[in-house]
N, C-alpha and C. Protein backbone atom coordinates (compact mmCIF):
# COMPACT_ATOMS: atom_id res chain seq x y z
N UNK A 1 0.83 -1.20 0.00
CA UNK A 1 0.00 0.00 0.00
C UNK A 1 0.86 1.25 0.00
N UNK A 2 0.01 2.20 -0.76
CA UNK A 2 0.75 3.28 -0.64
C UNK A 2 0.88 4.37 0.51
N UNK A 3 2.00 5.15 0.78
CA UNK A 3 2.04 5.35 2.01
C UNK A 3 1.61 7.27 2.27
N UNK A 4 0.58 7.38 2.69
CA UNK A 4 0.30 8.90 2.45
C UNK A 4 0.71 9.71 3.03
N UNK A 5 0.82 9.70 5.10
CA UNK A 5 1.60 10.34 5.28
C UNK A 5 2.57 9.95 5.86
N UNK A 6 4.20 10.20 5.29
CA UNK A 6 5.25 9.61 5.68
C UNK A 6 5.52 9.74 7.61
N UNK A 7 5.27 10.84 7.97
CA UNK A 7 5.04 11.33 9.43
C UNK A 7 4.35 11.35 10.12
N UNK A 8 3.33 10.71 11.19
CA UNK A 8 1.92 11.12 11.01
C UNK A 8 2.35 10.67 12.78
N UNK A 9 1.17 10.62 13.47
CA UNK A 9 1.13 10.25 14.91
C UNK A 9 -0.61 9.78 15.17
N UNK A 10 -0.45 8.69 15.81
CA UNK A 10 -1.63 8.09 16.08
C UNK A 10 -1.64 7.92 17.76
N UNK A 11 -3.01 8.01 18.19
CA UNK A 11 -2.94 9.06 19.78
C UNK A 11 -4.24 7.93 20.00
N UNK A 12 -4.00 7.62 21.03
CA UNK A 12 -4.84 6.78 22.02
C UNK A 12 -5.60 7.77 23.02
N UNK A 13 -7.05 8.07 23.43
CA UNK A 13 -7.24 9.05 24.75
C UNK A 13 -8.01 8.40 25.09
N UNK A 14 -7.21 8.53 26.64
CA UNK A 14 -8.01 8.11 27.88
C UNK A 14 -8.58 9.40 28.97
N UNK A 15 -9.46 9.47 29.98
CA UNK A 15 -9.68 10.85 30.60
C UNK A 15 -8.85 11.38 31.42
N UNK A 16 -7.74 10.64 31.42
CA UNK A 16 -6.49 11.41 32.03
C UNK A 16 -5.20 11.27 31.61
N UNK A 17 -4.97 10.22 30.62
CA UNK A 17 -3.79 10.69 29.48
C UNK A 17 -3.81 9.98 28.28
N UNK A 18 -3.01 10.38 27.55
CA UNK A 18 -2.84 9.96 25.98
C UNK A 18 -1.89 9.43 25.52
N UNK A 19 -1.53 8.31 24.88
CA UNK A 19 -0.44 7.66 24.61
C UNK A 19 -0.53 7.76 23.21
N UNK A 20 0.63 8.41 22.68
CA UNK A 20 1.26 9.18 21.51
C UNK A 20 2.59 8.05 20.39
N UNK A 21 1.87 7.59 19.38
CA UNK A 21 3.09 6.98 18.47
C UNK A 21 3.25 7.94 17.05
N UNK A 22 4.31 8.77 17.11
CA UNK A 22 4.64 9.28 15.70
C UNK A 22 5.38 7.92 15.01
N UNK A 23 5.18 7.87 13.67
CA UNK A 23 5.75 6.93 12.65
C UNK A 23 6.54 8.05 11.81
N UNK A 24 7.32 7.40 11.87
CA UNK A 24 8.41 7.99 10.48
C UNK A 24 9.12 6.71 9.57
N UNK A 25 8.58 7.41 8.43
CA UNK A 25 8.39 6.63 7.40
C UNK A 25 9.97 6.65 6.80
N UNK A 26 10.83 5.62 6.11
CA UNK A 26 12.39 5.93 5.83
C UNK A 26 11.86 4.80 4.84
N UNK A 27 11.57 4.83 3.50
CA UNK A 27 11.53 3.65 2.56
C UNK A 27 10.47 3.27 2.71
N UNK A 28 10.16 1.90 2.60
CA UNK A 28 9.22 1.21 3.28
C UNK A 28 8.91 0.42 4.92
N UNK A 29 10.24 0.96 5.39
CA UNK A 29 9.93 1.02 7.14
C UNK A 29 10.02 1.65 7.57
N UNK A 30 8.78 1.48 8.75
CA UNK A 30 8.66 2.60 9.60
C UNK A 30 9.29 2.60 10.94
N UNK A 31 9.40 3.68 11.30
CA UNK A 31 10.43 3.74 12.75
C UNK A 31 8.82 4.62 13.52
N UNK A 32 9.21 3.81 14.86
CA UNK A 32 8.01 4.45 16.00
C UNK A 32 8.50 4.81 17.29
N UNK A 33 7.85 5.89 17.68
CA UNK A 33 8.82 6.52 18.61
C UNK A 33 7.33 7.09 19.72
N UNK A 34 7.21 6.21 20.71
CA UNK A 34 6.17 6.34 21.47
C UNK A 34 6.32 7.49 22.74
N UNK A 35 5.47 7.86 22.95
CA UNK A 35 5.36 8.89 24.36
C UNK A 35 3.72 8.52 24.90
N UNK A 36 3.99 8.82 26.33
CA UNK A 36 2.43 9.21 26.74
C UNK A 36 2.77 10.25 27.82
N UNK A 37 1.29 11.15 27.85
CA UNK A 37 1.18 12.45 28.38
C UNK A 37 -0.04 12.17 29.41
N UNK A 38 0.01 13.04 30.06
CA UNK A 38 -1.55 13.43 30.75
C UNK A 38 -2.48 14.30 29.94
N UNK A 39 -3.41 14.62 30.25
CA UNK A 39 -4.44 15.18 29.62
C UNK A 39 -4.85 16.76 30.71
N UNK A 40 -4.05 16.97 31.60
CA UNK A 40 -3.73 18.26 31.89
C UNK A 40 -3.30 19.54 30.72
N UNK A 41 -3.95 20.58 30.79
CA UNK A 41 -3.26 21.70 29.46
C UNK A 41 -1.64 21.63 29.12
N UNK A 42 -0.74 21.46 30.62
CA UNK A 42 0.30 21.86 29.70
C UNK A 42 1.15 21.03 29.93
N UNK A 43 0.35 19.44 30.03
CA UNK A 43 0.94 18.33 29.35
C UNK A 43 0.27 18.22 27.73
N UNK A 44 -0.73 18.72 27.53
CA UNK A 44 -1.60 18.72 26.13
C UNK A 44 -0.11 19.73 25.26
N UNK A 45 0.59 20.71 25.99
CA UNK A 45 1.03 21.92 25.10
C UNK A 45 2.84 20.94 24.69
N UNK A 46 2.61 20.36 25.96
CA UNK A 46 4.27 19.50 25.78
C UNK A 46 4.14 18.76 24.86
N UNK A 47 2.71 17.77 24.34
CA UNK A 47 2.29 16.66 23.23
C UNK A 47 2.77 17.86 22.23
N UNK A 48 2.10 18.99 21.77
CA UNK A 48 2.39 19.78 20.76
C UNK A 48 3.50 19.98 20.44
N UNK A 49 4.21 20.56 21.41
CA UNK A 49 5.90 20.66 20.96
C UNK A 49 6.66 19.63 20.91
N UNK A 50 6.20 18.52 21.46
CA UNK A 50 7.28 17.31 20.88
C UNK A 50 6.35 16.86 19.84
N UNK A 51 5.46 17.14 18.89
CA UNK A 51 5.09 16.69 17.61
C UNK A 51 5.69 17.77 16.37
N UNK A 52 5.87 18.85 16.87
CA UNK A 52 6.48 20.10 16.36
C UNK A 52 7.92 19.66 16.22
N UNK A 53 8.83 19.52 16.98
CA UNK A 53 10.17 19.59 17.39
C UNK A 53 10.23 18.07 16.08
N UNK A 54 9.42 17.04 15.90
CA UNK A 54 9.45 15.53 15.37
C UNK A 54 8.86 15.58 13.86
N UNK A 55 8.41 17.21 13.46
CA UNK A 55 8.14 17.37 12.00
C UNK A 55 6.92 16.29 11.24
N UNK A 56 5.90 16.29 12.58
CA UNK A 56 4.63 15.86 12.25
C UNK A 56 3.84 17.14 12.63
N UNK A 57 2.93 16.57 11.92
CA UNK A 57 2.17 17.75 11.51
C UNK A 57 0.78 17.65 11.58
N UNK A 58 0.39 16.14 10.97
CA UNK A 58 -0.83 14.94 10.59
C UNK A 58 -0.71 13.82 12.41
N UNK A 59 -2.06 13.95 12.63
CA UNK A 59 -2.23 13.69 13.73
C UNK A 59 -3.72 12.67 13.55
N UNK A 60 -4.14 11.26 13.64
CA UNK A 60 -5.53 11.00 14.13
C UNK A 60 -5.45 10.04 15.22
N UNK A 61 -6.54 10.44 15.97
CA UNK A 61 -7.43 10.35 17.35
C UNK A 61 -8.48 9.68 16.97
N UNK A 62 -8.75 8.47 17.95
CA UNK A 62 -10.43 7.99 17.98
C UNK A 62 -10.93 9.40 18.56
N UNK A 63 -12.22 9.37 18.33
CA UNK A 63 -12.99 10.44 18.87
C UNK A 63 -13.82 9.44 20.27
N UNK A 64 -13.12 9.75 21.26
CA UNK A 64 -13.62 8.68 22.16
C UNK A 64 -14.62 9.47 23.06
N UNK A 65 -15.53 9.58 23.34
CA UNK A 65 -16.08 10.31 24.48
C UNK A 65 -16.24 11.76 23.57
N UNK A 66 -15.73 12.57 24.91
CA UNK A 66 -15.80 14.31 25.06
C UNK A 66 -13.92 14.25 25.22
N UNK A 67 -13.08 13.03 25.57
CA UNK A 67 -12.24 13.08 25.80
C UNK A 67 -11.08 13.87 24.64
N UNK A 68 -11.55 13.66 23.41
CA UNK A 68 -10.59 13.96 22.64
C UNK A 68 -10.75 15.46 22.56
N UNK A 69 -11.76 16.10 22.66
CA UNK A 69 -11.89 17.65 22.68
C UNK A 69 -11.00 18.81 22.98
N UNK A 70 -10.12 18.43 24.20
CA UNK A 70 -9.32 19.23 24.37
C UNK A 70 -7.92 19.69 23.98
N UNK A 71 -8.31 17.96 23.57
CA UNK A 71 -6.78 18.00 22.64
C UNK A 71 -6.94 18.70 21.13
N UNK A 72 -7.77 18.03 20.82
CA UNK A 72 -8.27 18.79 19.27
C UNK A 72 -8.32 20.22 19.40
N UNK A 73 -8.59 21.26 20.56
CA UNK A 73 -8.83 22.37 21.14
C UNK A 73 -7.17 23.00 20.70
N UNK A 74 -6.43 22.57 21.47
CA UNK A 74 -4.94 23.21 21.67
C UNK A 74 -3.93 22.86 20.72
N UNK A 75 -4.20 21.94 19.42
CA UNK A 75 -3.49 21.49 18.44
C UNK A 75 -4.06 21.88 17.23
N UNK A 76 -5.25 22.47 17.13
CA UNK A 76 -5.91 22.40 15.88
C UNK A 76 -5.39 23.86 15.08
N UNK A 77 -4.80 24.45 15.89
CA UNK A 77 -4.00 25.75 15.34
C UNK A 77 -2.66 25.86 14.13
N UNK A 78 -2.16 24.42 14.56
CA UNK A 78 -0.56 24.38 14.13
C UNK A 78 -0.80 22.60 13.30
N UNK A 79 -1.50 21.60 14.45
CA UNK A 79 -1.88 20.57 13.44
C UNK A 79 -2.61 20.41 12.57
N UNK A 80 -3.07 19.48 11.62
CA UNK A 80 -3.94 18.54 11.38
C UNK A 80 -4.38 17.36 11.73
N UNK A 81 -5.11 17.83 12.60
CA UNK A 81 -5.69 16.62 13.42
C UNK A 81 -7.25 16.26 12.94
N UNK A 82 -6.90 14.69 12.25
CA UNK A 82 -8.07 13.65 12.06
C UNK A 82 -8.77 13.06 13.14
N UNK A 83 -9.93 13.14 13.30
CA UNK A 83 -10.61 12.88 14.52
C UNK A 83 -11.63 11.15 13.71
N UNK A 84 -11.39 10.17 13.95
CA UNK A 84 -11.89 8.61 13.47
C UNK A 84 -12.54 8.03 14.04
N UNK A 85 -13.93 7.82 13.57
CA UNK A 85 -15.07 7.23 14.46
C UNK A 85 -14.95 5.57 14.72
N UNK A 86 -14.94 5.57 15.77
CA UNK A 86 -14.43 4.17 16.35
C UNK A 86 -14.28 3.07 15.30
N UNK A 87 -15.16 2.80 14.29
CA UNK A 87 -15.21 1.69 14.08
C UNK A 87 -14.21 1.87 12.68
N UNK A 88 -13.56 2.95 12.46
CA UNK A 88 -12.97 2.87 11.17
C UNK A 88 -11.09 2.43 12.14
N UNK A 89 -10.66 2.40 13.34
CA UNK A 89 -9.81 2.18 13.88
C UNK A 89 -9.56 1.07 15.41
N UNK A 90 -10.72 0.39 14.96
CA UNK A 90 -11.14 -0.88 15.88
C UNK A 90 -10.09 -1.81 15.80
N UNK A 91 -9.38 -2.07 16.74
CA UNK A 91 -8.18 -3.19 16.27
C UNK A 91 -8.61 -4.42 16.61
N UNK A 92 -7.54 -5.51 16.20
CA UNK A 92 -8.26 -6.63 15.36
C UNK A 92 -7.78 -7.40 16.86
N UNK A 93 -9.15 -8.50 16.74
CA UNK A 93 -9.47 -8.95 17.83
C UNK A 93 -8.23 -9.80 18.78
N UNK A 94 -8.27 -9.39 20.20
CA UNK A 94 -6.65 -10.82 20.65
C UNK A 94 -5.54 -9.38 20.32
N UNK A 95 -6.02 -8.38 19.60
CA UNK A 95 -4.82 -7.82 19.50
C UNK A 95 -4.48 -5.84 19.84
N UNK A 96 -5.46 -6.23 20.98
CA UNK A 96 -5.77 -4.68 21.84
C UNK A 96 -5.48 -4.53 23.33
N UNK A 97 -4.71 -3.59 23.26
CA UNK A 97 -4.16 -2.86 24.34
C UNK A 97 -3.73 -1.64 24.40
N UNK A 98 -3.54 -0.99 25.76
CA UNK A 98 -3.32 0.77 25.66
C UNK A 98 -1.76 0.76 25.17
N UNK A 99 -0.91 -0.52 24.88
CA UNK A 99 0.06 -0.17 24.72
C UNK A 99 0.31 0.74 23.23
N UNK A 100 -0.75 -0.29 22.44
CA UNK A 100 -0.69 -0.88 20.74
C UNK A 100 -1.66 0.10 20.09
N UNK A 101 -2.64 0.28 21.10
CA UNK A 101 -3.80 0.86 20.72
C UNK A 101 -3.31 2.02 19.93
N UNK A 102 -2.37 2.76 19.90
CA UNK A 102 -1.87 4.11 19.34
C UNK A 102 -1.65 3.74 18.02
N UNK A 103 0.10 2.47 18.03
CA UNK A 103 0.45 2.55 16.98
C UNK A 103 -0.51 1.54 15.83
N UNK A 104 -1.72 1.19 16.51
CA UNK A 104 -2.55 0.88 15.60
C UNK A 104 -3.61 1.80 14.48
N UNK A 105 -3.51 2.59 15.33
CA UNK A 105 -3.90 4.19 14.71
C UNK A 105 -3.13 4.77 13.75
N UNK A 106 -1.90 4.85 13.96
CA UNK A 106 -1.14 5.47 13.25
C UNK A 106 -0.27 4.59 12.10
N UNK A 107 -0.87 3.51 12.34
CA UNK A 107 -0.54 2.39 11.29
C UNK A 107 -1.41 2.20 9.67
N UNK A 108 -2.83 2.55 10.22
CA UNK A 108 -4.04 2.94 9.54
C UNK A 108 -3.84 4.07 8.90
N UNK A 109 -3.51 4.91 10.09
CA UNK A 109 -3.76 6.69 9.19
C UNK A 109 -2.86 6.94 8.47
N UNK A 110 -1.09 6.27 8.34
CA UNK A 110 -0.19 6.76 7.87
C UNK A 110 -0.58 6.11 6.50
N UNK A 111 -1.86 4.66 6.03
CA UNK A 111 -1.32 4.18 4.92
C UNK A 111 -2.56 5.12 4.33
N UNK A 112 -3.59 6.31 4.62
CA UNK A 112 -4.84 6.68 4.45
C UNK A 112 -5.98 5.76 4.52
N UNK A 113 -6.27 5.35 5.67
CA UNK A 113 -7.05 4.41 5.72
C UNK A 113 -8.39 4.57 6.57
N UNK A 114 -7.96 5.69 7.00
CA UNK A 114 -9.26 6.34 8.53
C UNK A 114 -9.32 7.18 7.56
N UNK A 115 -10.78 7.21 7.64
CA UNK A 115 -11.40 8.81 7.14
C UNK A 115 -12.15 9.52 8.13
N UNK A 116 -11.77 10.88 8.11
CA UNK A 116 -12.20 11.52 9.33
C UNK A 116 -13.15 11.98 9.55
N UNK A 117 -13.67 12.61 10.57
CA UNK A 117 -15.16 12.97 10.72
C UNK A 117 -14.83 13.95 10.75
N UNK A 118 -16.04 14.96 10.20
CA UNK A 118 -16.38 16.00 10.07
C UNK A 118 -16.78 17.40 11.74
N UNK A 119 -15.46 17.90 11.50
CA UNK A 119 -15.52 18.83 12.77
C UNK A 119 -15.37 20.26 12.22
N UNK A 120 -16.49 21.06 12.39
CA UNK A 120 -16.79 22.08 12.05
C UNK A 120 -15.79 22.92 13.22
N UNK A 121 -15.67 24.63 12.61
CA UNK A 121 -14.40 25.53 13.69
C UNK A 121 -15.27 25.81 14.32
N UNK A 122 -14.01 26.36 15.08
CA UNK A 122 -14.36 27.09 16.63
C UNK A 122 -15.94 27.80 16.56
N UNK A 123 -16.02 28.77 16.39
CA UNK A 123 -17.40 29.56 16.35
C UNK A 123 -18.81 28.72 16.34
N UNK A 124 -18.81 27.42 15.60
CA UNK A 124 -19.65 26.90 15.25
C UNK A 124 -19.90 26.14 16.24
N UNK A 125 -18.41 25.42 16.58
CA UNK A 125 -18.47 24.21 17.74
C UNK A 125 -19.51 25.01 19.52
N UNK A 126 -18.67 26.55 19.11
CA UNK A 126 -19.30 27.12 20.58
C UNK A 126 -20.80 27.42 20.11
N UNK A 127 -21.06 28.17 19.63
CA UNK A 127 -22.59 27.84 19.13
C UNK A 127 -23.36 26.76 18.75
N UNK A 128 -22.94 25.80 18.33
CA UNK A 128 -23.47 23.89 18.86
C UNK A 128 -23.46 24.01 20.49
N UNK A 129 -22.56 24.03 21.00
CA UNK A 129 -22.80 23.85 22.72
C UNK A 129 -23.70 24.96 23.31
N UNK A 130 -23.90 25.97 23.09
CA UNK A 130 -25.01 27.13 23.58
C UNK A 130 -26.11 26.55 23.17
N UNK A 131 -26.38 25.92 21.98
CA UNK A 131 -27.89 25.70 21.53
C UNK A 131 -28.43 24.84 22.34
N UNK A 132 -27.35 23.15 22.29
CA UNK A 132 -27.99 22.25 23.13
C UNK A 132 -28.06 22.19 24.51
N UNK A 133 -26.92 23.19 25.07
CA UNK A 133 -27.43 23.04 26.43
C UNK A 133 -28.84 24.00 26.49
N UNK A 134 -29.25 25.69 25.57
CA UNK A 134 -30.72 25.84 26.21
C UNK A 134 -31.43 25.13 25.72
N UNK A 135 -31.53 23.81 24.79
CA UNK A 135 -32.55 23.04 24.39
C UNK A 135 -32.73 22.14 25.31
N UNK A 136 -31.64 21.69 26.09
CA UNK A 136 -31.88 20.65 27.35
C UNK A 136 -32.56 21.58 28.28
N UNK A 137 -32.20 22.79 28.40
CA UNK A 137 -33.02 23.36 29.69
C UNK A 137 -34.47 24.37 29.62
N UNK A 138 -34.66 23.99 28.30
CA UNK A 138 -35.76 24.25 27.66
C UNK A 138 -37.07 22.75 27.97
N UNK A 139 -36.50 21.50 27.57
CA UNK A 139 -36.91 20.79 27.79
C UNK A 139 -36.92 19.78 29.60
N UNK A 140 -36.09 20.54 29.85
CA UNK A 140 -36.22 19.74 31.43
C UNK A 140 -37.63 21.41 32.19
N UNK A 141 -37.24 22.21 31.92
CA UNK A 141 -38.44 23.66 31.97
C UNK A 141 -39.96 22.66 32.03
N UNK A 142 -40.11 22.43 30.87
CA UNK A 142 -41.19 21.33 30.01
C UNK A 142 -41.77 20.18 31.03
N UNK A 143 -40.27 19.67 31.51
CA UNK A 143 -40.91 18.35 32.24
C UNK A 143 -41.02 18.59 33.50
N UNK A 144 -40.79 20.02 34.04
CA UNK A 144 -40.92 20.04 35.44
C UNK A 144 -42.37 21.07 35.41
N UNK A 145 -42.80 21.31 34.23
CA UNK A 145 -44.18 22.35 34.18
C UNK A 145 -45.07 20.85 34.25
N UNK A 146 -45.06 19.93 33.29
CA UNK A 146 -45.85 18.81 33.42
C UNK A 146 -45.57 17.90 34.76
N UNK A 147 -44.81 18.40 35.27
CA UNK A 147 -44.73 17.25 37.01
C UNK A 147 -45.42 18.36 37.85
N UNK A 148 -45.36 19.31 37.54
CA UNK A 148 -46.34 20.36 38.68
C UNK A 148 -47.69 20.48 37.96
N UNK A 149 -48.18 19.93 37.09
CA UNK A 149 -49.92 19.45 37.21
C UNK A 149 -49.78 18.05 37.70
N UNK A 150 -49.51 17.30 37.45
CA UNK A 150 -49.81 15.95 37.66
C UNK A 150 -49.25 16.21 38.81
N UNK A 151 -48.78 16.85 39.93
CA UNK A 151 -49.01 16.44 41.01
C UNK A 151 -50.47 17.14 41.48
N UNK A 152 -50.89 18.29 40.99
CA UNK A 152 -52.45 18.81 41.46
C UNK A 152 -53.54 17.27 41.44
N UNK A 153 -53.17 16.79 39.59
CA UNK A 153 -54.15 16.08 39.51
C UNK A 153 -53.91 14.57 40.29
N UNK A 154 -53.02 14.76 41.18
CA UNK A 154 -53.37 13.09 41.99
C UNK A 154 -53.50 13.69 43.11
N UNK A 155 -53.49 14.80 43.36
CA UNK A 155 -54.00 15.38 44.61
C UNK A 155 -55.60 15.96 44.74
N UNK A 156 -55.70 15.51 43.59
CA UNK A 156 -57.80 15.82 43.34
C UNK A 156 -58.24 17.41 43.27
N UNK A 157 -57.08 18.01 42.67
CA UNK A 157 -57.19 19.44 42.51
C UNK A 157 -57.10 19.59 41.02
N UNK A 158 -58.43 19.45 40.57
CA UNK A 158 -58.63 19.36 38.64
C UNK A 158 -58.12 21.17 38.57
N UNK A 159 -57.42 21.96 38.73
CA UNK A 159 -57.19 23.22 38.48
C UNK A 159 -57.07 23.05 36.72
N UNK A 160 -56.39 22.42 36.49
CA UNK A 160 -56.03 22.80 34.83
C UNK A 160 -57.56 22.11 34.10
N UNK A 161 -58.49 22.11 34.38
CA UNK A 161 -59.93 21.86 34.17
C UNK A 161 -60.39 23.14 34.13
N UNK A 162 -59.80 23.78 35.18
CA UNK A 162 -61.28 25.47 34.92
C UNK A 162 -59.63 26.66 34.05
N UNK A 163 -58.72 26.41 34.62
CA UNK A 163 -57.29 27.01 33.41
C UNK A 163 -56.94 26.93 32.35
N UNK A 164 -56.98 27.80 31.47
CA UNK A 164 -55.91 27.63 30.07
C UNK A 164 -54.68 27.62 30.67
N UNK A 165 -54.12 28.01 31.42
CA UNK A 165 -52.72 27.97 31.61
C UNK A 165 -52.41 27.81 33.10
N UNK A 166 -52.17 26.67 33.90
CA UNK A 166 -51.38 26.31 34.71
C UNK A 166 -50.75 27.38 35.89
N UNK A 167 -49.65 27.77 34.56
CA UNK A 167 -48.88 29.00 34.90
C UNK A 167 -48.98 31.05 34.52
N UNK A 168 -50.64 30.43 34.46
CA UNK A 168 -50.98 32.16 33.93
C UNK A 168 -51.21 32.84 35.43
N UNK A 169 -51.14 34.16 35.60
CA UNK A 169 -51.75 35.17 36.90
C UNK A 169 -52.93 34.05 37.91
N UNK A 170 -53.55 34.13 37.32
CA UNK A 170 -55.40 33.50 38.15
C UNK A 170 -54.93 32.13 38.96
N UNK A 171 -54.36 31.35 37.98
CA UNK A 171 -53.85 29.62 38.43
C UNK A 171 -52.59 30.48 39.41
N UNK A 172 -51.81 31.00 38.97
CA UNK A 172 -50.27 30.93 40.34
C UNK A 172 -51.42 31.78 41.86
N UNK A 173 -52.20 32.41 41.45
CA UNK A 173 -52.82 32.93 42.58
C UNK A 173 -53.47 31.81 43.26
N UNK A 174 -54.40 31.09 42.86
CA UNK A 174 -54.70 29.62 43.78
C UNK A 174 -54.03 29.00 44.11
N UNK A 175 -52.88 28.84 43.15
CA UNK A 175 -51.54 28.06 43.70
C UNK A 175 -51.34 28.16 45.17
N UNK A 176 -51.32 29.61 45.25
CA UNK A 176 -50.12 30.54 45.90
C UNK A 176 -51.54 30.33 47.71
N UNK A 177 -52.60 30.14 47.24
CA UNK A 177 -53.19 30.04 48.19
C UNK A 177 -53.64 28.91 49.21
N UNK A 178 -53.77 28.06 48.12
CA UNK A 178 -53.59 26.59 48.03
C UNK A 178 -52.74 26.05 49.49
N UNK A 179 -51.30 26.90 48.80
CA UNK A 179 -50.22 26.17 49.68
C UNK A 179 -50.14 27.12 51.04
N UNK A 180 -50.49 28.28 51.26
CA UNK A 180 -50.35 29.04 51.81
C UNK A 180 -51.46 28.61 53.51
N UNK A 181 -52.92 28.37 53.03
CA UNK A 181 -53.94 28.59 54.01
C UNK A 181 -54.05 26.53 54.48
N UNK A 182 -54.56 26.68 55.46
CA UNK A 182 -54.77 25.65 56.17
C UNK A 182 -56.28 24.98 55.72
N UNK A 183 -57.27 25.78 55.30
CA UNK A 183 -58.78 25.68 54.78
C UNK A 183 -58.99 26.21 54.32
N UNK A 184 -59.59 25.08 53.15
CA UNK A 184 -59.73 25.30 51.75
C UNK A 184 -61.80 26.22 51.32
N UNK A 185 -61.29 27.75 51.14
CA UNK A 185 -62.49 28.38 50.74
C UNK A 185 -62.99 28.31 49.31
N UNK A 186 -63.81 27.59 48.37
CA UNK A 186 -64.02 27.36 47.46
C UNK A 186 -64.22 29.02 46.61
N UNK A 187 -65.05 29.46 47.31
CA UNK A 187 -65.73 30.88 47.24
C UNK A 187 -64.31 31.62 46.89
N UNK A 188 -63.70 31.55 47.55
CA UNK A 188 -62.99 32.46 47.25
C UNK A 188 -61.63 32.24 46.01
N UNK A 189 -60.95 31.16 45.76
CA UNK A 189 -60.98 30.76 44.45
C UNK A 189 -61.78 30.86 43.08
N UNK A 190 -63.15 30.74 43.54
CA UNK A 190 -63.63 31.19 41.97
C UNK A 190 -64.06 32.54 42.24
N UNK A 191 -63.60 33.53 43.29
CA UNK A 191 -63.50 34.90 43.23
C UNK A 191 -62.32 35.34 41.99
N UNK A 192 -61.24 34.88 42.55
CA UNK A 192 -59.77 34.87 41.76
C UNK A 192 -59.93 34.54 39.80
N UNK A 193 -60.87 33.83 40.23
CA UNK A 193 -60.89 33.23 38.82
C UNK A 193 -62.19 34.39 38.24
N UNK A 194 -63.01 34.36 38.49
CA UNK A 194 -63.92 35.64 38.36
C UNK A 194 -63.37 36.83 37.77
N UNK A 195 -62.55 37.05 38.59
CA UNK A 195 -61.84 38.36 38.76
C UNK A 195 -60.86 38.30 37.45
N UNK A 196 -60.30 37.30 37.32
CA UNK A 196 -59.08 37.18 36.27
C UNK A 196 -59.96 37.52 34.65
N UNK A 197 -61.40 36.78 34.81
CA UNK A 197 -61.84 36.47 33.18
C UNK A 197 -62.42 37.85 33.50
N UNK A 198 -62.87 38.69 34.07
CA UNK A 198 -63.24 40.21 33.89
C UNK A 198 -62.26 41.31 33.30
N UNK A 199 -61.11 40.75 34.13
CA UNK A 199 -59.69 41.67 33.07
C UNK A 199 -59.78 41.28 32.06
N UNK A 200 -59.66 39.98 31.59
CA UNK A 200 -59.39 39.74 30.17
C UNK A 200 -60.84 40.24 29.35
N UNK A 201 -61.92 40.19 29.71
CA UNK A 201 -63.14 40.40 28.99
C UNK A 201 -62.55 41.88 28.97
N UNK A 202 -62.47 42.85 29.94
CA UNK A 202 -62.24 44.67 29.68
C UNK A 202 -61.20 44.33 28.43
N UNK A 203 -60.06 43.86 28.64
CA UNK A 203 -59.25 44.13 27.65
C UNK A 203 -59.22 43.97 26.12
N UNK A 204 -60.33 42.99 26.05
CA UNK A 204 -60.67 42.68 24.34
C UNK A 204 -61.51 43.69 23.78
């Protein structure tokens, strides 16, 4: 096979360090020259300068977790770093370990054999993470508005029966009374509620 990149480094990550094989290519053998780091920043900045100082340049990573992120973060300036979805760098069975696991990577990537996944820049990546975290807290919002009726309705308080809204003025006022008084005045709840559909009738 042909050999694409003569230099390349294939990187194992774990959540607290990374074991690093650059290949250098001389003919058709390769020479491997292993390191492992922590996954602290400025053990991440020492991986950089000894890939710098070793005239690699071409770098792929399983994309394991969230783990590989930071590295991709502090190298993506000066490297090219291929990020390989597990199954294109799965090593072959009987024959996996954190030792190997690297230069099995970089055994693959040096002949072009991992194709990489698609990682959009900086700006985009931080605007992907703003969106989904308010969409998670948009939707947990959601499931904690639907756990505060269904607890009324197993408590035999049909409120969202005489409410359009749960959480409009009229409903937080019964709420608010609900929890507040010791005895329960009917009368005076559908005062509240009375009172609420008279504003809205003036206002139309």
């Amino acid at each position: 096979m042909k050999v694409v990149y003569p230099i390349c480094c294939g990187v194992d990550v774990h959540k607290t360090f990374l074991v690093a094989t650059i290949i250098t290519s001389q003919g058709i053998t390769p020479y491997y020259s292993k390191k492992r780091f922590s996954t602290f920043n400025n053990s991440i900045l020492q991986f950089k300068q000894w890939l710098i100082d070793n005239d690699c340049f071409d770098v792929c990573m399983e994309s394991t977790g969230k783990y590989w992120v930071p590295i991709f973060n502090l190298l993506e300036d000066t490297i090219h770093v291929t990020i390989a979805n597990p199954k294109w760098v799965k090593a072959v069975k009987g024959n996996k370990d954190d030792t190997k696991d690297s230069k099995w990577i970089g055994d693959l990537f040096r002949l072009g054999l991992v194709p990489g996944s698609y990682i959009p820049n900086k700006p985009i990546r931080i605007l992907r993470e703003y969106t989904r975290y308010r969409s998670k807290l948009v939707a947990c919002k959601s499931s904690e508005k639907n756990r505060f009726q269904n607890a009324f309705t197993v408590c035999n308080v049909a409120l969202d029966a005489v409410v359009s809204d749960m959480f409009g003025k009229s409903a937080s006022s019964i709420t608010d009374y609900l929890v507040s008084t010791d005895s329960f005045d009917p009368e005076y709840c559908s005062s509240l509620l009375q009172r609420s559909l008279k504003k809205k009738a003036d206002t139309v």
